[in-house]
N, C-alpha and C. Protein backbone atom coordinates (compact mmCIF):
# COMPACT_ATOMS: atom_id res chain seq x y z
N UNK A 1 -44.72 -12.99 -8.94
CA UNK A 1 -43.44 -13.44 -8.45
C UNK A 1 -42.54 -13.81 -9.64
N UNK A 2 -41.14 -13.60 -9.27
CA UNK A 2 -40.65 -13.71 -10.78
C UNK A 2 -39.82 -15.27 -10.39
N UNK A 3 -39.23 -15.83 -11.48
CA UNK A 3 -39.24 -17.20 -11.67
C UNK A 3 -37.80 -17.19 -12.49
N UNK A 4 -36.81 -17.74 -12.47
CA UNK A 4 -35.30 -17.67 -13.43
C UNK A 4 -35.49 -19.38 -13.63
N UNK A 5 -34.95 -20.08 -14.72
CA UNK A 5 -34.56 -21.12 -14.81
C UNK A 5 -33.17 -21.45 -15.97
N UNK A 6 -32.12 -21.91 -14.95
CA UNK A 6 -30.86 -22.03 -15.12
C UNK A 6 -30.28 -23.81 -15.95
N UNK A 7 -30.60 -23.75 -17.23
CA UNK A 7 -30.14 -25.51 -17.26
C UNK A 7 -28.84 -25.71 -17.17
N UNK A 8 -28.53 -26.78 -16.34
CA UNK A 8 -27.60 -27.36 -15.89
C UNK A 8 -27.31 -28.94 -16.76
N UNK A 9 -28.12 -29.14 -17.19
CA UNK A 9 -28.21 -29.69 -18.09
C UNK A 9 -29.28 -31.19 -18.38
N UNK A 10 -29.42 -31.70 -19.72
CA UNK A 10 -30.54 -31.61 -20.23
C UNK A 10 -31.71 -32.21 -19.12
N UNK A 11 -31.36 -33.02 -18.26
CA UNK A 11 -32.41 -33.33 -16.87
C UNK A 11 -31.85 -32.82 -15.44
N UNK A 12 -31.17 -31.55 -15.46
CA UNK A 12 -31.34 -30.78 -14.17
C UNK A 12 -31.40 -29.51 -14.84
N UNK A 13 -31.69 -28.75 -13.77
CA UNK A 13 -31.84 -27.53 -13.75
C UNK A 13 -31.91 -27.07 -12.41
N UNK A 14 -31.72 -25.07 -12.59
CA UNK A 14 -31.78 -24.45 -11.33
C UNK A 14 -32.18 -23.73 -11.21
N UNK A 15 -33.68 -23.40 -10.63
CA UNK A 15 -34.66 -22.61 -10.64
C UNK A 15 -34.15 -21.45 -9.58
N UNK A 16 -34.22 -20.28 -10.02
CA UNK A 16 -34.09 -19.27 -8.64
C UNK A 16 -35.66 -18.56 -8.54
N UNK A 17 -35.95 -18.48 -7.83
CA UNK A 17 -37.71 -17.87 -7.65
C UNK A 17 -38.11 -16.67 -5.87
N UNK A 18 -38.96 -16.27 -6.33
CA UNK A 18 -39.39 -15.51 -5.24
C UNK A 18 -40.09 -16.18 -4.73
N UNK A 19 -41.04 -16.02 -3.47
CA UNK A 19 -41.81 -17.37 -2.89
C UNK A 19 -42.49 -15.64 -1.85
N UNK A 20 -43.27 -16.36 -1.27
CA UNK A 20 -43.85 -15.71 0.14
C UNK A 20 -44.50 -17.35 1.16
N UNK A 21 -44.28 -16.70 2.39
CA UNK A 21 -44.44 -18.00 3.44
C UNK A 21 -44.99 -16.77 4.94
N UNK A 22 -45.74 -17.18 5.26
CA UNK A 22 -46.47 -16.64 6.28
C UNK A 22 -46.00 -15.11 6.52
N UNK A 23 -46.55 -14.78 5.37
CA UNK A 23 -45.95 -13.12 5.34
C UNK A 23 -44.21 -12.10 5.21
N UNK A 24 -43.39 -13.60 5.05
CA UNK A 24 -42.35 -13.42 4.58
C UNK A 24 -41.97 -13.58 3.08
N UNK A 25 -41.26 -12.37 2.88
CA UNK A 25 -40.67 -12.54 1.46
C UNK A 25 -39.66 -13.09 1.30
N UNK A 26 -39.31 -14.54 0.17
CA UNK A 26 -38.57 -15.20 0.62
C UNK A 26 -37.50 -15.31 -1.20
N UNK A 27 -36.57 -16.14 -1.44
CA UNK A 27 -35.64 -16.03 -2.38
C UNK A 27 -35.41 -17.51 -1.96
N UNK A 28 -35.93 -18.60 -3.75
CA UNK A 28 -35.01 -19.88 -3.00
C UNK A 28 -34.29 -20.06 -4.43
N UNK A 29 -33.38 -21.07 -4.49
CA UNK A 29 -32.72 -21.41 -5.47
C UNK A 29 -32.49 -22.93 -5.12
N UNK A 30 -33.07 -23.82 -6.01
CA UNK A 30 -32.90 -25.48 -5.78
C UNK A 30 -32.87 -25.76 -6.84
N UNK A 31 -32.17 -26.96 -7.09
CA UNK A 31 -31.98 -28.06 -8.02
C UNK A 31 -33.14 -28.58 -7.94
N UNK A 32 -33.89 -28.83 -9.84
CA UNK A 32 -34.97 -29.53 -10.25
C UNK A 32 -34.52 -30.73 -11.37
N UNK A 33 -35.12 -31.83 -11.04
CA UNK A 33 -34.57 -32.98 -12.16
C UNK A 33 -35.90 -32.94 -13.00
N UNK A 34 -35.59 -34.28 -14.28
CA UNK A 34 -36.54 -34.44 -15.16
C UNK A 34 -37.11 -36.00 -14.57
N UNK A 35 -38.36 -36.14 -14.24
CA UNK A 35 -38.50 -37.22 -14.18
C UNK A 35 -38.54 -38.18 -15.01
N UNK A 36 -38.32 -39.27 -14.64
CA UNK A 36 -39.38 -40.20 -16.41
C UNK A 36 -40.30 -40.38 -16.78
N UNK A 37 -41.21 -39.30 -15.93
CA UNK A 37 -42.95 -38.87 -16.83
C UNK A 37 -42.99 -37.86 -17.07
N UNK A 38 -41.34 -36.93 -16.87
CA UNK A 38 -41.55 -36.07 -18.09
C UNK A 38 -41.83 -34.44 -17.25
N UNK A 39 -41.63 -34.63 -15.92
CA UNK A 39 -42.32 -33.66 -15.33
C UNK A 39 -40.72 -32.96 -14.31
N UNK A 40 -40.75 -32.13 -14.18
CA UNK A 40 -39.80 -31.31 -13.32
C UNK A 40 -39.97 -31.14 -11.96
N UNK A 41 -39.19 -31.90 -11.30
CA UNK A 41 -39.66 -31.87 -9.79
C UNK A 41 -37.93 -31.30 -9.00
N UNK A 42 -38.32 -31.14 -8.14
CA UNK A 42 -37.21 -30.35 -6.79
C UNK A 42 -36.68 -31.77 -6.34
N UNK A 43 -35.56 -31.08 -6.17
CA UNK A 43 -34.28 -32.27 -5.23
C UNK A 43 -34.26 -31.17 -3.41
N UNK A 44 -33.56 -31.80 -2.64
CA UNK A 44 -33.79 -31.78 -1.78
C UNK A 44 -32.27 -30.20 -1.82
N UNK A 45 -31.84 -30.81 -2.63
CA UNK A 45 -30.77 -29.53 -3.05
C UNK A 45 -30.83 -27.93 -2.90
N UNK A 46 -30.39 -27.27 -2.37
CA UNK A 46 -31.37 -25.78 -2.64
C UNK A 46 -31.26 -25.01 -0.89
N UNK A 47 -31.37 -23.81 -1.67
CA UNK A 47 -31.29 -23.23 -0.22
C UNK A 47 -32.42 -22.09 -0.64
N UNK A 48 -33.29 -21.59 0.83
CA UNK A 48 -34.09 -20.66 0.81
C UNK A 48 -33.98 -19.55 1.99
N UNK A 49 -34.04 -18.36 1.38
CA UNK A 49 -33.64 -17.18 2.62
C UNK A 49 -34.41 -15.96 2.51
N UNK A 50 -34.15 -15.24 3.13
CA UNK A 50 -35.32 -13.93 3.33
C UNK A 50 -34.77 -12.91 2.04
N UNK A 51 -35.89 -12.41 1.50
CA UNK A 51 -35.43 -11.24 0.83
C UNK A 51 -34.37 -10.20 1.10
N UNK A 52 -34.95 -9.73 2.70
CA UNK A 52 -33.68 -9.02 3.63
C UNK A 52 -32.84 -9.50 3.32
N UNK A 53 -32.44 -10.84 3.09
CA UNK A 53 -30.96 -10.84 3.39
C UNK A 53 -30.18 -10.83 1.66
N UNK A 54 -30.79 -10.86 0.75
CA UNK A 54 -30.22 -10.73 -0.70
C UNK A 54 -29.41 -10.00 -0.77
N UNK A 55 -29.16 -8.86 -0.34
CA UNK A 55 -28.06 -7.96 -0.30
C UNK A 55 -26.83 -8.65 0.18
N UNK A 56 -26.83 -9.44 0.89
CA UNK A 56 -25.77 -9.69 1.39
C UNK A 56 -25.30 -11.40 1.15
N UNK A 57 -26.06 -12.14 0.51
CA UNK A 57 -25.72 -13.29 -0.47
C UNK A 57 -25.15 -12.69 -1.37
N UNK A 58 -25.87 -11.24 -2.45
CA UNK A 58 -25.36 -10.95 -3.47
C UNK A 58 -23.75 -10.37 -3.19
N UNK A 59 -23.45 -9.69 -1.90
CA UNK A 59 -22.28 -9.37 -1.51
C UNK A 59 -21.34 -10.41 -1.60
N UNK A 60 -21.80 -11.90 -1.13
CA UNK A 60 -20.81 -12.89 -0.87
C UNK A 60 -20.37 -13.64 -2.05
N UNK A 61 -21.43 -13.51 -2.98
CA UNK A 61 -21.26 -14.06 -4.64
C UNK A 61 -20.23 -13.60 -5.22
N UNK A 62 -20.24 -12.14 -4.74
CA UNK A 62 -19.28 -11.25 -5.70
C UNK A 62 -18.26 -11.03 -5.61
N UNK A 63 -17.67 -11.33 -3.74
CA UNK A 63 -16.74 -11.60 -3.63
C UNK A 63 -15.82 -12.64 -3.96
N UNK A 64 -16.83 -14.35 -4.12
CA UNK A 64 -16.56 -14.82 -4.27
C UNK A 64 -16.05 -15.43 -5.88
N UNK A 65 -16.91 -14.56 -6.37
CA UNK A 65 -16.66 -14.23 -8.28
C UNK A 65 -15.17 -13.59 -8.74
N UNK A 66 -15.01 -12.57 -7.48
CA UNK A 66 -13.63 -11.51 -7.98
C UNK A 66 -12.55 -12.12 -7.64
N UNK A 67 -12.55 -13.12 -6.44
CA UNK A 67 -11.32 -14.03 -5.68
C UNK A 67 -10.53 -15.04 -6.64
């Protein structure tokens, strides 16, 4: 599964990742902080959706990039 990590800066970040969940292929992208032991954990931040539908997030990005 492939894995992106986006810093947002020096204690967040934004992981985009592939996932699978009961036989679905899935795409999430959430906000991760730094804790103060040092460890990278998920905020409640983040959205997760079906592979199927990437085509058409990536459609809405791009529109929303060219606007």
């Amino acid at each position: 599964m492939k894995r992106f990590e986006l810093e947002r800066s020096a204690t967040e970040k934004l992981i985009i990742e592939e996932s699978e969940f009961k036989g679905h292929q899935l795409v999430s992208l959430r906000i991760y902080f730094l804790s103060d032991d040092e460890q990278w954990l998920p905020t409640k931040k983040g959205v997760t959706f079906k592979r199927e539908q990437l085509d058409d997030v990536l459609a809405a990005l791009t529109q929303i990039k060219s606007a």
